[in-house]
Protein backbone atom coordinates (compact mmCIF):
# COMPACT_ATOMS: atom_id res chain seq x y z
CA UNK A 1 -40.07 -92.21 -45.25
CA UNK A 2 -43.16 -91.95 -47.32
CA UNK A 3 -43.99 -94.49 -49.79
CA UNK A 4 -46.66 -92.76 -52.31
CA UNK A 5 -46.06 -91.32 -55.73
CA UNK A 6 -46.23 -88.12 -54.64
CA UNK A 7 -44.25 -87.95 -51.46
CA UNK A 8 -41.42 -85.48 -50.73
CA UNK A 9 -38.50 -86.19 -49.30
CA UNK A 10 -36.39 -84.18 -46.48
CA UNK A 11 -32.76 -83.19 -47.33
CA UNK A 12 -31.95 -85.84 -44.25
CA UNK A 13 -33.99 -88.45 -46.36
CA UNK A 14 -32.42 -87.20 -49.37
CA UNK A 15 -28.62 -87.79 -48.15
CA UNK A 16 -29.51 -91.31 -46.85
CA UNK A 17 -30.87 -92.56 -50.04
CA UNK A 18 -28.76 -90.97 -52.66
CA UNK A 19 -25.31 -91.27 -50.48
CA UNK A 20 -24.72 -87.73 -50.47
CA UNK A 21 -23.83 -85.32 -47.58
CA UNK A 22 -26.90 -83.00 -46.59
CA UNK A 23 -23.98 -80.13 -47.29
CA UNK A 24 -23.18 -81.18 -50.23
CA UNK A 25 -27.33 -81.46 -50.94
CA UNK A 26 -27.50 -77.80 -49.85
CA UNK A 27 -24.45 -77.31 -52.50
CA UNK A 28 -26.15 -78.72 -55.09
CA UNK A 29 -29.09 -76.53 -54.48
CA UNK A 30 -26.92 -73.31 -54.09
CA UNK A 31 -26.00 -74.34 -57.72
CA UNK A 32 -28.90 -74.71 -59.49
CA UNK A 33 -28.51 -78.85 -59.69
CA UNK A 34 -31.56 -79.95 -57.89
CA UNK A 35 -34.65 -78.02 -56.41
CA UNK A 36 -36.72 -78.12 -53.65
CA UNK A 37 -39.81 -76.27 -52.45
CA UNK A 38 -40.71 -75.46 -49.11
CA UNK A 39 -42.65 -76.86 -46.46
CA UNK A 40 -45.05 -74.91 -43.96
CA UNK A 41 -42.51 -75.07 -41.25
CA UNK A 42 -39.39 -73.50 -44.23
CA UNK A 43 -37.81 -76.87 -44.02
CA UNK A 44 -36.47 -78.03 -47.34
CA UNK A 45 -38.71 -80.94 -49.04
CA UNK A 46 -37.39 -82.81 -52.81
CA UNK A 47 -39.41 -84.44 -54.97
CA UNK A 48 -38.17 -88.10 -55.33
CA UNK A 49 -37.27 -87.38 -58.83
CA UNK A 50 -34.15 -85.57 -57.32
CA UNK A 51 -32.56 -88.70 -56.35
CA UNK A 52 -32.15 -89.20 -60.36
CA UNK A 53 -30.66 -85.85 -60.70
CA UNK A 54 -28.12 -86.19 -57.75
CA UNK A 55 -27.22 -89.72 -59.71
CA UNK A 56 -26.43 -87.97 -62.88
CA UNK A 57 -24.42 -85.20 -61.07
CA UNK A 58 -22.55 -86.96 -59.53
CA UNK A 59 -21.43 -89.77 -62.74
CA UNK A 60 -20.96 -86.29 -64.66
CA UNK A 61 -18.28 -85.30 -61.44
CA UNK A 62 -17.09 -88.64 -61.54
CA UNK A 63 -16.09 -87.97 -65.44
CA UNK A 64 -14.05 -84.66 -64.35
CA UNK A 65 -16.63 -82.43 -65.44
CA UNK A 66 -16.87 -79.24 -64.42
CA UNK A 67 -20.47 -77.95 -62.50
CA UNK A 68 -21.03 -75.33 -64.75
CA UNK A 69 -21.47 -77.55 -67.48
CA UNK A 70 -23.37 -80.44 -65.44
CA UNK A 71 -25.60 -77.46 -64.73
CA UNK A 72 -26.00 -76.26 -68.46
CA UNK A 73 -26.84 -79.72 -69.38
CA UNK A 74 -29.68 -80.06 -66.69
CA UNK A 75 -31.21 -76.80 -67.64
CA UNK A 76 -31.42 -77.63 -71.24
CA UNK A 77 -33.83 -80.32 -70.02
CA UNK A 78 -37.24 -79.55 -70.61
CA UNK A 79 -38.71 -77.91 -67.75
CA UNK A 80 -35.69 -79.14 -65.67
CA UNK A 81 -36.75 -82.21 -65.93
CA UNK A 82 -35.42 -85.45 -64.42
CA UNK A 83 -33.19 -86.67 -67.22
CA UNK A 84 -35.25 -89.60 -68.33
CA UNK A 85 -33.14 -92.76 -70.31
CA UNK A 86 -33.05 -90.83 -73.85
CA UNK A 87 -31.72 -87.85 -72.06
CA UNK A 88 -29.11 -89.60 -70.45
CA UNK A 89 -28.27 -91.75 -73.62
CA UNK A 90 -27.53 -87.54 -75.53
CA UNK A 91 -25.77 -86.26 -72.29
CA UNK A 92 -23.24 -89.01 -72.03
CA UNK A 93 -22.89 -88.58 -75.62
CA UNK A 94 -21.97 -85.45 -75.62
CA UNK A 95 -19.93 -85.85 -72.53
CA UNK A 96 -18.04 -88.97 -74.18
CA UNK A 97 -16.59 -86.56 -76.62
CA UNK A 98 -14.91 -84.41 -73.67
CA UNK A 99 -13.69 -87.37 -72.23
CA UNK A 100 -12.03 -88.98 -75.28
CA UNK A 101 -10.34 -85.76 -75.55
CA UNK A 102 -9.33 -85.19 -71.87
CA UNK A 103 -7.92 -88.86 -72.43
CA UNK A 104 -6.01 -88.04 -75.05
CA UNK A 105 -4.12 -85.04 -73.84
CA UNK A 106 -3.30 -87.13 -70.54
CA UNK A 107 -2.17 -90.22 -72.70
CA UNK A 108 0.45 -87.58 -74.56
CA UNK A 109 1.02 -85.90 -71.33
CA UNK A 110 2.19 -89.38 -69.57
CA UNK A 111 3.75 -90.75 -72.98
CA UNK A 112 5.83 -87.31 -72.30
CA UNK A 113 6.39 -87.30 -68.75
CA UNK A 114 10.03 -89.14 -68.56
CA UNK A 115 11.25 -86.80 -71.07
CA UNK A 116 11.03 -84.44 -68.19
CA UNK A 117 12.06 -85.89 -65.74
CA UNK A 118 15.30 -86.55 -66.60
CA UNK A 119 15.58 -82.61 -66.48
CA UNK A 120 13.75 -82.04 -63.09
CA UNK A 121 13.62 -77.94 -63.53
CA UNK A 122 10.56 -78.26 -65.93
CA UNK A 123 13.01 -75.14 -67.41
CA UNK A 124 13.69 -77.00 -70.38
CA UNK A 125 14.12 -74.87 -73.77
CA UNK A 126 10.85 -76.43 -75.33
CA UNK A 127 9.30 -77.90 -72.02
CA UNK A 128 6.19 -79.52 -73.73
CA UNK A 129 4.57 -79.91 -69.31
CA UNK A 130 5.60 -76.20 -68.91
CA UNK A 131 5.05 -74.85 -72.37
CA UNK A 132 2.16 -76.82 -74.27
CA UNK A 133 2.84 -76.00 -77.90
CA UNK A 134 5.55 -74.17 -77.14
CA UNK A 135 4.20 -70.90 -77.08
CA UNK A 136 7.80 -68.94 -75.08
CA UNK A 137 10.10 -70.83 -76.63
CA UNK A 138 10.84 -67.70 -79.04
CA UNK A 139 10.89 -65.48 -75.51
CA UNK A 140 14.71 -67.31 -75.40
CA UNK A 141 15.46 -70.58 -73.17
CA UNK A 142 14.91 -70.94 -69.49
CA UNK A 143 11.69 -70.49 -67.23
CA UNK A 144 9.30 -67.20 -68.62
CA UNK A 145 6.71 -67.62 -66.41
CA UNK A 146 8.49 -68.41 -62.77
């Protein structure tokens, strides 16, 4: 592996030093994640700054988000920048708010759960697991969607 500035990495050299499957490299490619350009021979070659990029994806997956949105939050980079330190400080920002919220729906969801369980058809009249918010219930009681 090259050590100047400027060096380019293969997707082999890629894998090793980010801890990421060269498939899942290709993935991340496929959707508009990372970039490479193309060597003489066609072989794949990523600028070091990738590595970053492949970091950030992969905390962002870590946190339950969805591609799409790890993608939309890349491209509103600069010139698709490598997310420096200020970039990452309004990403996880913005992705802190998701995650309080996802954490409180699960919270409610588990404080919940035993209420449930005690029925075991999830065909309760008001089945707040089944039927968030209770949107059947005027349908009559029982299962509307099984």
């Amino acid at each position: 592996m090259s050590t100047t500035p400027a060096a380019t990495w293969s997707v082999g050299e890629l894998a090793e030093r980010s801890g990421v499957a060269v498939s899942t490299l290709h993935f991340y490619e496929a959707q508009g994640l990372i970039s490479s350009t193309r060597s003489g021979g066609n072989h794949r070659r990523y600028a070091r700054s990738m590595l970053r990029r492949v970091a950030v994806v992969r905390v962002a997956q870590r946190l339950g988000l969805p591609l799409a949105a790890i993608r939309d939050a890349l491209a509103a980079l600069p010139d698709g920048r490598t997310p420096t330190v200020r970039d990452w400080q309004r990403l996880s920002s913005r992705w802190k708010d998701d995650l309080d919220q996802r954490i409180a729906e699960l919270t409610a969801l588990r404080d919940q759960l035993d209420g449930c369980i005690g029925c075991g058809c999830l065909s309760l009249k008001a089945c707040r697991l089944r039927n968030p918010g209770d949107a059947l219930a005027g349908q009559g009681p029982g299962a509307r969607l099984w």
